[in-house]
PDB file of N, CA and C in Angstrom:
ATOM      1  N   UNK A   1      33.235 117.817  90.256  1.00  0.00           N
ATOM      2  CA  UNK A   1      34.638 118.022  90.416  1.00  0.00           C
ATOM      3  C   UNK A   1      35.330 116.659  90.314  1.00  0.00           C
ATOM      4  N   UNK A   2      36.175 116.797  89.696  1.00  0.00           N
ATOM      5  CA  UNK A   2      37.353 115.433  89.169  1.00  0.00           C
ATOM      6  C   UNK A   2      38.399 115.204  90.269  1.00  0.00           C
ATOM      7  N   UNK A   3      38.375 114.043  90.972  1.00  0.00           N
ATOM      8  CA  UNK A   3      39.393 113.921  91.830  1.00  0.00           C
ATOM      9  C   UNK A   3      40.420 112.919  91.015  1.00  0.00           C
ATOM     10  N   UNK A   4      41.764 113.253  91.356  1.00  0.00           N
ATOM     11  CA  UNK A   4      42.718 112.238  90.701  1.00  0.00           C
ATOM     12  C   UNK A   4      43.495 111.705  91.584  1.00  0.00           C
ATOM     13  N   UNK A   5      43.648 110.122  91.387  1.00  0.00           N
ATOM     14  CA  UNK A   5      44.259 109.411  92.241  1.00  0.00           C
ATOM     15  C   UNK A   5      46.040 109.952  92.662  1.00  0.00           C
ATOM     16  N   UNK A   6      46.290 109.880  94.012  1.00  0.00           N
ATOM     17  CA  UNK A   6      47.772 110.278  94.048  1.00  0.00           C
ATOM     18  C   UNK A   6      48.884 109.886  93.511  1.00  0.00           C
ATOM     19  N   UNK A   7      49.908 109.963  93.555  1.00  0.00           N
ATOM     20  CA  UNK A   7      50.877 109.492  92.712  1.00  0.00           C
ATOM     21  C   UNK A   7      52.048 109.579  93.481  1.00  0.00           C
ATOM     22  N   UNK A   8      52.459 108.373  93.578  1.00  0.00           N
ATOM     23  CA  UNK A   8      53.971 108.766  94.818  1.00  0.00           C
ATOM     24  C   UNK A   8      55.139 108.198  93.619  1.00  0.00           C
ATOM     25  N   UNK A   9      56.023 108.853  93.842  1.00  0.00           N
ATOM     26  CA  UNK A   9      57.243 109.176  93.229  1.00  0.00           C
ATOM     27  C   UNK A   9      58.252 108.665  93.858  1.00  0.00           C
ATOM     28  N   UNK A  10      59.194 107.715  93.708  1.00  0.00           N
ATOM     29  CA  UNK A  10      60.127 106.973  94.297  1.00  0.00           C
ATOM     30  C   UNK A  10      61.606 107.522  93.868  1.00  0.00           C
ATOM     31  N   UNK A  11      62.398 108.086  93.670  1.00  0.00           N
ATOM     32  CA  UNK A  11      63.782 108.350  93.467  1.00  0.00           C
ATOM     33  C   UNK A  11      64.529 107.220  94.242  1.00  0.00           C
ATOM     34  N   UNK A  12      65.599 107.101  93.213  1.00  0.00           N
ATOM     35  CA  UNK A  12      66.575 106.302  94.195  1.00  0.00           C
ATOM     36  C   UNK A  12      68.366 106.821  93.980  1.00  0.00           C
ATOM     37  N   UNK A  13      68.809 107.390  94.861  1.00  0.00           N
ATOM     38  CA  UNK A  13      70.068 107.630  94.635  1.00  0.00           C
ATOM     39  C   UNK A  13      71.199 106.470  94.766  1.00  0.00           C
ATOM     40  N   UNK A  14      71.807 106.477  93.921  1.00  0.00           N
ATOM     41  CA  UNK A  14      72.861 105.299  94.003  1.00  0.00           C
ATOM     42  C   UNK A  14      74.183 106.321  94.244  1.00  0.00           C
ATOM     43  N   UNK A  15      74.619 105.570  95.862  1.00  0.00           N
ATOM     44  CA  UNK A  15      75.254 106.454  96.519  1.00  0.00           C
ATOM     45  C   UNK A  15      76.710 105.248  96.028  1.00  0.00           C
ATOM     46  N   UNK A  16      77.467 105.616  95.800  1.00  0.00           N
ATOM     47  CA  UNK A  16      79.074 104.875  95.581  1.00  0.00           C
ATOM     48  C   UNK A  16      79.333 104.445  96.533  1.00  0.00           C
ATOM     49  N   UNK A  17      80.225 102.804  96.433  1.00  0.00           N
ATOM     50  CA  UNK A  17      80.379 102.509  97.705  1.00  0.00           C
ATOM     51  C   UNK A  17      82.028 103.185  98.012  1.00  0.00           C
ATOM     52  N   UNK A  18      81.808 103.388  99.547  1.00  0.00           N
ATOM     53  CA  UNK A  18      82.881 104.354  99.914  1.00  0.00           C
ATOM     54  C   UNK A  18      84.019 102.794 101.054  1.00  0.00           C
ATOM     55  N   UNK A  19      84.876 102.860 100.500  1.00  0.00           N
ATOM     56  CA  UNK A  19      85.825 101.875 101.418  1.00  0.00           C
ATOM     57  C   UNK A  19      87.116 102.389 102.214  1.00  0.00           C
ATOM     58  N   UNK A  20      87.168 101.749 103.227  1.00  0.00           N
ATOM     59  CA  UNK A  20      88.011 102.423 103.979  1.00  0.00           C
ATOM     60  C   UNK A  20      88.867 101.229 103.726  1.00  0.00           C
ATOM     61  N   UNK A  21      89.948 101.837 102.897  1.00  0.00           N
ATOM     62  CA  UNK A  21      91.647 101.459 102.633  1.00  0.00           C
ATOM     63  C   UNK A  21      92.572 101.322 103.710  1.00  0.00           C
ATOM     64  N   UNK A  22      93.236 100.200 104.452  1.00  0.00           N
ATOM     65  CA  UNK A  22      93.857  99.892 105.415  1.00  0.00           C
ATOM     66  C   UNK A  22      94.912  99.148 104.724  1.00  0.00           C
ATOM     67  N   UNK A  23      95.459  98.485 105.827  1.00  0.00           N
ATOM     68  CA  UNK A  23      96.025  97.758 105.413  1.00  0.00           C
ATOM     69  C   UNK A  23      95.641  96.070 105.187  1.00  0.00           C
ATOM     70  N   UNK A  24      94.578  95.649 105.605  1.00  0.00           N
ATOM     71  CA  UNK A  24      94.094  94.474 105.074  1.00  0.00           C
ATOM     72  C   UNK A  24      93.058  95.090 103.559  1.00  0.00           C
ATOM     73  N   UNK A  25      93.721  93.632 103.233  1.00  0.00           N
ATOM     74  CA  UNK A  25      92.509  93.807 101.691  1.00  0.00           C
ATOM     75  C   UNK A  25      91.279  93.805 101.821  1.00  0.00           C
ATOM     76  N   UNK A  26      90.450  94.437 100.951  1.00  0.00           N
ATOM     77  CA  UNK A  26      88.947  95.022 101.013  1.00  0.00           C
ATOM     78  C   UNK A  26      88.476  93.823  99.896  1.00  0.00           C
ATOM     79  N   UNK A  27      87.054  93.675 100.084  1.00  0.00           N
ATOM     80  CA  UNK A  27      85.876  92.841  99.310  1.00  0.00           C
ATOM     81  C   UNK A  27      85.434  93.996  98.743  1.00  0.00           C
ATOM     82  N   UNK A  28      85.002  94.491  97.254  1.00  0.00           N
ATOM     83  CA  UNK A  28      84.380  95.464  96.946  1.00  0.00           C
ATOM     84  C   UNK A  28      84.273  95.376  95.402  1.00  0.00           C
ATOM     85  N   UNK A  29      83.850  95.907  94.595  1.00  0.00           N
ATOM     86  CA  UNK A  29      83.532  95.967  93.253  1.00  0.00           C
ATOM     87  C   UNK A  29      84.073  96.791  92.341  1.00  0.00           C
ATOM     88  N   UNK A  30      85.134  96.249  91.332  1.00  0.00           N
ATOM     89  CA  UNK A  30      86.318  97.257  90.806  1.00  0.00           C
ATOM     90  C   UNK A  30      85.473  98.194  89.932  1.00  0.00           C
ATOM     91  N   UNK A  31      85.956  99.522  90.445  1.00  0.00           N
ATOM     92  CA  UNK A  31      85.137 100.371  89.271  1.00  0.00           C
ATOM     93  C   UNK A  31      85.537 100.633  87.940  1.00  0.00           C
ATOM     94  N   UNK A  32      86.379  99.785  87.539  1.00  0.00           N
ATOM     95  CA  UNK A  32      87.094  99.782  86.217  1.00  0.00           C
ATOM     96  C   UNK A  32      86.487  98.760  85.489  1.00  0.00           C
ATOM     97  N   UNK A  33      86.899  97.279  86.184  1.00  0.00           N
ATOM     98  CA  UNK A  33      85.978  96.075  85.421  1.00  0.00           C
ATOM     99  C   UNK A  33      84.597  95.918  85.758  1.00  0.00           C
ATOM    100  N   UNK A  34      84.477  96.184  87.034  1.00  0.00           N
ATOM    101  CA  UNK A  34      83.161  95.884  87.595  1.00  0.00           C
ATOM    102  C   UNK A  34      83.187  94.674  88.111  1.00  0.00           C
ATOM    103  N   UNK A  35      84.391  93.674  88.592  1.00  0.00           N
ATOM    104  CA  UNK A  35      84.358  92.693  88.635  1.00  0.00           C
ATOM    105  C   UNK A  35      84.521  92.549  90.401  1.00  0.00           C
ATOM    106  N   UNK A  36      83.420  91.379  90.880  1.00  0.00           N
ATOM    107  CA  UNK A  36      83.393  91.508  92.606  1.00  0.00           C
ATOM    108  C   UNK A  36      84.757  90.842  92.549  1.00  0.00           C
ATOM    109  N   UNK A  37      85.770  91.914  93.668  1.00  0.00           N
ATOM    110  CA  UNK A  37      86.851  91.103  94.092  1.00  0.00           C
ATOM    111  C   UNK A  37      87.086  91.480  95.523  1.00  0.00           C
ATOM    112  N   UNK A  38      88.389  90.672  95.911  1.00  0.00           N
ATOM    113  CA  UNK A  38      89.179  91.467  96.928  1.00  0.00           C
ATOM    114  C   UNK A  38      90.598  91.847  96.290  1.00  0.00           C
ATOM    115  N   UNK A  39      90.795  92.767  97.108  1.00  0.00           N
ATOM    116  CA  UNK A  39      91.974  93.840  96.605  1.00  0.00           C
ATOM    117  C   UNK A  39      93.307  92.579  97.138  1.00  0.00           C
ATOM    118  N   UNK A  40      94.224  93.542  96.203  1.00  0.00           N
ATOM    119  CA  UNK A  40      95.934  92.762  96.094  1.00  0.00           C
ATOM    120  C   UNK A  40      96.332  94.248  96.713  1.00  0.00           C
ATOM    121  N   UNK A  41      97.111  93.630  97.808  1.00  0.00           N
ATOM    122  CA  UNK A  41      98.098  94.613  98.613  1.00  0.00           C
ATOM    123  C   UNK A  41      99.353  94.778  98.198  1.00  0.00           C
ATOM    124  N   UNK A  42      99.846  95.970  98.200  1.00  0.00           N
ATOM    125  CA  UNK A  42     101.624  96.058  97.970  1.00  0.00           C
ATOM    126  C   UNK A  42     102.010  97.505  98.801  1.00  0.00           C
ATOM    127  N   UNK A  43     103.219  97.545  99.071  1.00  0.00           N
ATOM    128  CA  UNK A  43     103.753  98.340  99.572  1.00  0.00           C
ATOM    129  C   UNK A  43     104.234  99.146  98.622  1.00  0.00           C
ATOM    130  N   UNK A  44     104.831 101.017  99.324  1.00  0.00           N
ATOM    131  CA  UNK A  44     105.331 101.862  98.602  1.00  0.00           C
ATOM    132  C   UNK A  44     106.356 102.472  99.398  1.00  0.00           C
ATOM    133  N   UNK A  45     107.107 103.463  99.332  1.00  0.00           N
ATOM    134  CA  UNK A  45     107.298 104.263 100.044  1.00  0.00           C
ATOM    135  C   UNK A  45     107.079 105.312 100.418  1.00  0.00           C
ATOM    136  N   UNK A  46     106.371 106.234 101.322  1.00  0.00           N
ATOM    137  CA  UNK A  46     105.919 107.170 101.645  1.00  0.00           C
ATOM    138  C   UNK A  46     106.073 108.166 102.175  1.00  0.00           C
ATOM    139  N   UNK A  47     105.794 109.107 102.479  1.00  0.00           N
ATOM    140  CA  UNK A  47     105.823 110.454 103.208  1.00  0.00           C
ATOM    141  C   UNK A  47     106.389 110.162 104.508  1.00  0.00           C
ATOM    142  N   UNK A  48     106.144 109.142 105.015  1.00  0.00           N
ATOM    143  CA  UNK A  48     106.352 108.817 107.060  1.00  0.00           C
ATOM    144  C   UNK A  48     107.434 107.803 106.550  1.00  0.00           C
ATOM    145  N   UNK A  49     108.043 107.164 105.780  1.00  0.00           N
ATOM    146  CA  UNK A  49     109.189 106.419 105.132  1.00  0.00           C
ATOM    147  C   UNK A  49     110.259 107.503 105.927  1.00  0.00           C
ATOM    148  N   UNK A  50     109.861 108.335 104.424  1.00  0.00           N
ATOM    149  CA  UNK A  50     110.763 109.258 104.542  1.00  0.00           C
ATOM    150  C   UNK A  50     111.054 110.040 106.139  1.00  0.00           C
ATOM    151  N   UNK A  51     109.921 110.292 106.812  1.00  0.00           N
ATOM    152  CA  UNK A  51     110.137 111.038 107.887  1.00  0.00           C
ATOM    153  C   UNK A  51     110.952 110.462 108.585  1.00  0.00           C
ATOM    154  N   UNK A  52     110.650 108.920 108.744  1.00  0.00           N
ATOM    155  CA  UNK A  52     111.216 108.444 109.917  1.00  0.00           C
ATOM    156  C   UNK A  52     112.677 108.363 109.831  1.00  0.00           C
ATOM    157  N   UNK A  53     113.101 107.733 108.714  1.00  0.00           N
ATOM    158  CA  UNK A  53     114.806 107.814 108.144  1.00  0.00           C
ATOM    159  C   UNK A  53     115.214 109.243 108.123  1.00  0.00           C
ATOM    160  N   UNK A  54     114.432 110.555 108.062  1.00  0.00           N
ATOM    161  CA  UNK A  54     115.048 112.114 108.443  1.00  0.00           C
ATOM    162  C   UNK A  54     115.569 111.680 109.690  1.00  0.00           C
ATOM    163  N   UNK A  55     114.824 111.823 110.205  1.00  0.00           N
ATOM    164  CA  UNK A  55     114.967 111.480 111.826  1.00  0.00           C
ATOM    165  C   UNK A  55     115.655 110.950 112.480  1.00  0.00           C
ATOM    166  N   UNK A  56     115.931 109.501 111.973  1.00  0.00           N
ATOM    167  CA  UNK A  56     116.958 108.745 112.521  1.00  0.00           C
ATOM    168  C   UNK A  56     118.262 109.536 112.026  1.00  0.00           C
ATOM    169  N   UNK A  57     118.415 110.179 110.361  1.00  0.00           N
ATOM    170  CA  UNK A  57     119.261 110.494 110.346  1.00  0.00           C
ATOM    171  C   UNK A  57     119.850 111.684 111.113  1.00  0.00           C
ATOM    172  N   UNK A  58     118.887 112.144 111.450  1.00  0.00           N
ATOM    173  CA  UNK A  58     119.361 113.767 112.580  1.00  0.00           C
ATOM    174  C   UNK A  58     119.762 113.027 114.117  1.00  0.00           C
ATOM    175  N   UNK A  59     119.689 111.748 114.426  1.00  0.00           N
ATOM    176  CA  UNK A  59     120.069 110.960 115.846  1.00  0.00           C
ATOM    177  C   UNK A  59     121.114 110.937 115.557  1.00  0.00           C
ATOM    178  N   UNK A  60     121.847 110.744 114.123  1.00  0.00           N
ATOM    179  CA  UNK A  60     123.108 110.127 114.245  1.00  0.00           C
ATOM    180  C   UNK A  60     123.251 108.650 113.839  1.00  0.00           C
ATOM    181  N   UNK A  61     122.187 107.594 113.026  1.00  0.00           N
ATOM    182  CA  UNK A  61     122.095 106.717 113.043  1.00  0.00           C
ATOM    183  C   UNK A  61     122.753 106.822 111.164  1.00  0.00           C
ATOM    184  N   UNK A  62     123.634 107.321 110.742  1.00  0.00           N
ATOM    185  CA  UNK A  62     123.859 107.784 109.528  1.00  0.00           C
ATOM    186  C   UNK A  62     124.640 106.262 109.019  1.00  0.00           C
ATOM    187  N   UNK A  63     124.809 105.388 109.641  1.00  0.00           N
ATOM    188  CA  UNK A  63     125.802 104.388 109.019  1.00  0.00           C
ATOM    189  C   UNK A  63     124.997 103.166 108.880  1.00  0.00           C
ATOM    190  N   UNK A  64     123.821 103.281 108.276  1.00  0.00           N
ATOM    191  CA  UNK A  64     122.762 102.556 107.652  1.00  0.00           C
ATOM    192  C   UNK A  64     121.781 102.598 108.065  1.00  0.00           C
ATOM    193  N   UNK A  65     121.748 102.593 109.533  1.00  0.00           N
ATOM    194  CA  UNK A  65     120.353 102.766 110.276  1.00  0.00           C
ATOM    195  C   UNK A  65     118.637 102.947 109.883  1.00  0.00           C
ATOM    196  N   UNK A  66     120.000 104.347 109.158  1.00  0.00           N
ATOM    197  CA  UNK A  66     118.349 105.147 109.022  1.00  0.00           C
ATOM    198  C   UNK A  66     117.564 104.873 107.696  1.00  0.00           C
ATOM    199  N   UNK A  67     118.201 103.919 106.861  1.00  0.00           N
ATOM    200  CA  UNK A  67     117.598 103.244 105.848  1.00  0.00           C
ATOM    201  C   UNK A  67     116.673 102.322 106.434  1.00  0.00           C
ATOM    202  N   UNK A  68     116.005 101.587 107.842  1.00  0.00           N
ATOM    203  CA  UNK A  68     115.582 100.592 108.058  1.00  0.00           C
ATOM    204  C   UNK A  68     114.219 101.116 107.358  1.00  0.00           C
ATOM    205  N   UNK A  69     113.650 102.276 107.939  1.00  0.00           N
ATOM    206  CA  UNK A  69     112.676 102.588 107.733  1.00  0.00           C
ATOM    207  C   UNK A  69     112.188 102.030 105.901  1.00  0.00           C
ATOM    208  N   UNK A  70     112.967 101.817 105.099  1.00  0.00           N
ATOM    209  CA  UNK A  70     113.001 101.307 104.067  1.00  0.00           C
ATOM    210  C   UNK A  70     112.407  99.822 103.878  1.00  0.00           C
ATOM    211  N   UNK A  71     112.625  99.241 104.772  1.00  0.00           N
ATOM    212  CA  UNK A  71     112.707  97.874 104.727  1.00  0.00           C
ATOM    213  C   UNK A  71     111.472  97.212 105.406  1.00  0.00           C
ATOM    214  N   UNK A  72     110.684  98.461 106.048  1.00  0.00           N
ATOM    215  CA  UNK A  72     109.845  97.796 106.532  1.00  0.00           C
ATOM    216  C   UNK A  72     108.152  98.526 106.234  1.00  0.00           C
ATOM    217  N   UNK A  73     107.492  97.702 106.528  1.00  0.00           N
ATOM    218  CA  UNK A  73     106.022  97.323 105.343  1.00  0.00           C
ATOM    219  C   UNK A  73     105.352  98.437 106.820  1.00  0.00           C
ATOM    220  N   UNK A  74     105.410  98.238 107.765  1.00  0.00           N
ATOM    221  CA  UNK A  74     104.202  99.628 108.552  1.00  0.00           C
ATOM    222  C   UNK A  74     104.964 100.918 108.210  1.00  0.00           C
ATOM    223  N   UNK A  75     105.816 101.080 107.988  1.00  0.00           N
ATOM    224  CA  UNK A  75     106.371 102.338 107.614  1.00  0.00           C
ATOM    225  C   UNK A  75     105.961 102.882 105.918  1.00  0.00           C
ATOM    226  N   UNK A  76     105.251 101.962 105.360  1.00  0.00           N
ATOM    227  CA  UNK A  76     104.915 102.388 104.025  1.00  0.00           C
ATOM    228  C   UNK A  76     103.540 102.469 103.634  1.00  0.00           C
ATOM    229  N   UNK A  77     103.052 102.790 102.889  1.00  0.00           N
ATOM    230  CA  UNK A  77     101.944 102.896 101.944  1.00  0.00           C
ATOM    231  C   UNK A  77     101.430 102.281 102.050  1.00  0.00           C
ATOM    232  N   UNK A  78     100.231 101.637 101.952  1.00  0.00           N
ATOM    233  CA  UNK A  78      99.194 100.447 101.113  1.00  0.00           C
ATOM    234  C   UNK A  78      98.897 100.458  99.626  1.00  0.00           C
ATOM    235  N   UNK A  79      99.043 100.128  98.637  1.00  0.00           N
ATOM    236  CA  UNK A  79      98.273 100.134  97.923  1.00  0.00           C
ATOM    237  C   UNK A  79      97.499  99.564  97.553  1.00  0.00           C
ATOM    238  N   UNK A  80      95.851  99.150  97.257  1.00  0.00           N
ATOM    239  CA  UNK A  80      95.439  98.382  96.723  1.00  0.00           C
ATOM    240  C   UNK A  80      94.929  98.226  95.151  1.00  0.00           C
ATOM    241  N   UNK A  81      94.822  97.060  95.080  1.00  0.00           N
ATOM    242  CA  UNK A  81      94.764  96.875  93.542  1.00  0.00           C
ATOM    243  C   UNK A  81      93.871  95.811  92.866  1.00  0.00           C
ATOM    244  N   UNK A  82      93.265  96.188  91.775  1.00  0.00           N
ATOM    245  CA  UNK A  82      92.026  95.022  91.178  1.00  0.00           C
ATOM    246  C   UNK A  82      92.977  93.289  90.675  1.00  0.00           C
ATOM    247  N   UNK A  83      92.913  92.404  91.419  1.00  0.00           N
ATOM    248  CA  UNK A  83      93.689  91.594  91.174  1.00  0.00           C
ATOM    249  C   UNK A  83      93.138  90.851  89.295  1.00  0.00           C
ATOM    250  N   UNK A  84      92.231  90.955  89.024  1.00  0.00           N
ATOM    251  CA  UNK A  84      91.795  91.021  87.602  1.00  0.00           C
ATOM    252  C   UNK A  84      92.132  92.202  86.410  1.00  0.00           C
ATOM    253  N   UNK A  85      92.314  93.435  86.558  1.00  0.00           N
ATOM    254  CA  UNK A  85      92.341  94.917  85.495  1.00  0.00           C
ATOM    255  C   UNK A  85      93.547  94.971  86.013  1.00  0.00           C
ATOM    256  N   UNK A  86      94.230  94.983  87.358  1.00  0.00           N
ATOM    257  CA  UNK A  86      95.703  95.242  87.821  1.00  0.00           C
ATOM    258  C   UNK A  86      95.746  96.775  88.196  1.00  0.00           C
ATOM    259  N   UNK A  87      94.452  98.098  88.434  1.00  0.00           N
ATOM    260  CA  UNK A  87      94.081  99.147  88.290  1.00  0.00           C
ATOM    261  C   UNK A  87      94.349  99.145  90.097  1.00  0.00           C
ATOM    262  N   UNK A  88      94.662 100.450  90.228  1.00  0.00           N
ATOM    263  CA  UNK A  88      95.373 100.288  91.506  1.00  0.00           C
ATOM    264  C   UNK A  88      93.477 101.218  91.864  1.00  0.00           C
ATOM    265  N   UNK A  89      92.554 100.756  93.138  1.00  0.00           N
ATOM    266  CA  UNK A  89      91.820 100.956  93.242  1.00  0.00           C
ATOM    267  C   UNK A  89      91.768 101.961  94.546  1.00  0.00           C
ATOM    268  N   UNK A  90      92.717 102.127  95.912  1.00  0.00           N
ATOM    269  CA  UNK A  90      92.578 102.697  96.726  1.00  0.00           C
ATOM    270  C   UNK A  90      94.019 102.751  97.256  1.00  0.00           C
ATOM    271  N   UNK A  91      94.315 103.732  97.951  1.00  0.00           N
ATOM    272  CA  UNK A  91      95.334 103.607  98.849  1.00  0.00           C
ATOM    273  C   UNK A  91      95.411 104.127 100.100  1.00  0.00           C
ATOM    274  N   UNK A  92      96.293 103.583 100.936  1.00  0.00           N
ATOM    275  CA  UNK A  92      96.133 104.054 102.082  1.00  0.00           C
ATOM    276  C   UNK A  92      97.632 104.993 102.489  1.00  0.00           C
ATOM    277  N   UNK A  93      97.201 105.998 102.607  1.00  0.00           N
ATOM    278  CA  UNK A  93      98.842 107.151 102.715  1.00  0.00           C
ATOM    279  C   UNK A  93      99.047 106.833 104.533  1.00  0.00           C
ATOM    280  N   UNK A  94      99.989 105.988 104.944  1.00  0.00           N
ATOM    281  CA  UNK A  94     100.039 106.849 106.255  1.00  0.00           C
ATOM    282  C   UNK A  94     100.203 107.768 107.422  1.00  0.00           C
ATOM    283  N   UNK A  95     100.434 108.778 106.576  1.00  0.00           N
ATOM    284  CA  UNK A  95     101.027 110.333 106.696  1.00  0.00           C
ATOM    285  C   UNK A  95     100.077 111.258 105.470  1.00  0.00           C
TER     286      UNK A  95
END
């Protein structure tokens, strides 16, 4: 009887790296260029922008007020972006 040597089998899954988008810039690898960077931050306006200026405007703050929410950077978006391709890579919604 023929015995045959075992054979082990290695798989390797290449799992994506998963980044959690904040508001500080991330170290990570653009999946567009492939190039190691850290991300370029910018602001947007967003969903909780908007909420918060509803809001103020239902206080009564109607005689500019409620535009602040405009003007200011925790009230908005994150976006990040490949500072090399310019490919916007993650964002952070805060709403």
């Amino acid at each position: 009887m023929a015995t045959y040597p075992a054979t082990t089998v290695v798989m390797h899954h290449h799992q994506p790296n998963i980044h959690m988008f904040r508001e500080l810039p991330v170290r990570m690898r653009c999946q567009y260029c492939s190039a190691e960077i850290t991300t370029s931050t910018t602001y947007e306006t967003g969903t909780l922008t908007w909420v918060i200026a509803g809001i103020l405007l239902l206080f009564g703050l109607w005689l500019g007020c409620c535009l602040i929410p405009f003007c200011v950077d925790g009230c908005k978006d994150v976006v990040h972006r490949c500072p090399s391709c310019q490919q916007v890579v993650g964002k952070f919604n805060r709403m």
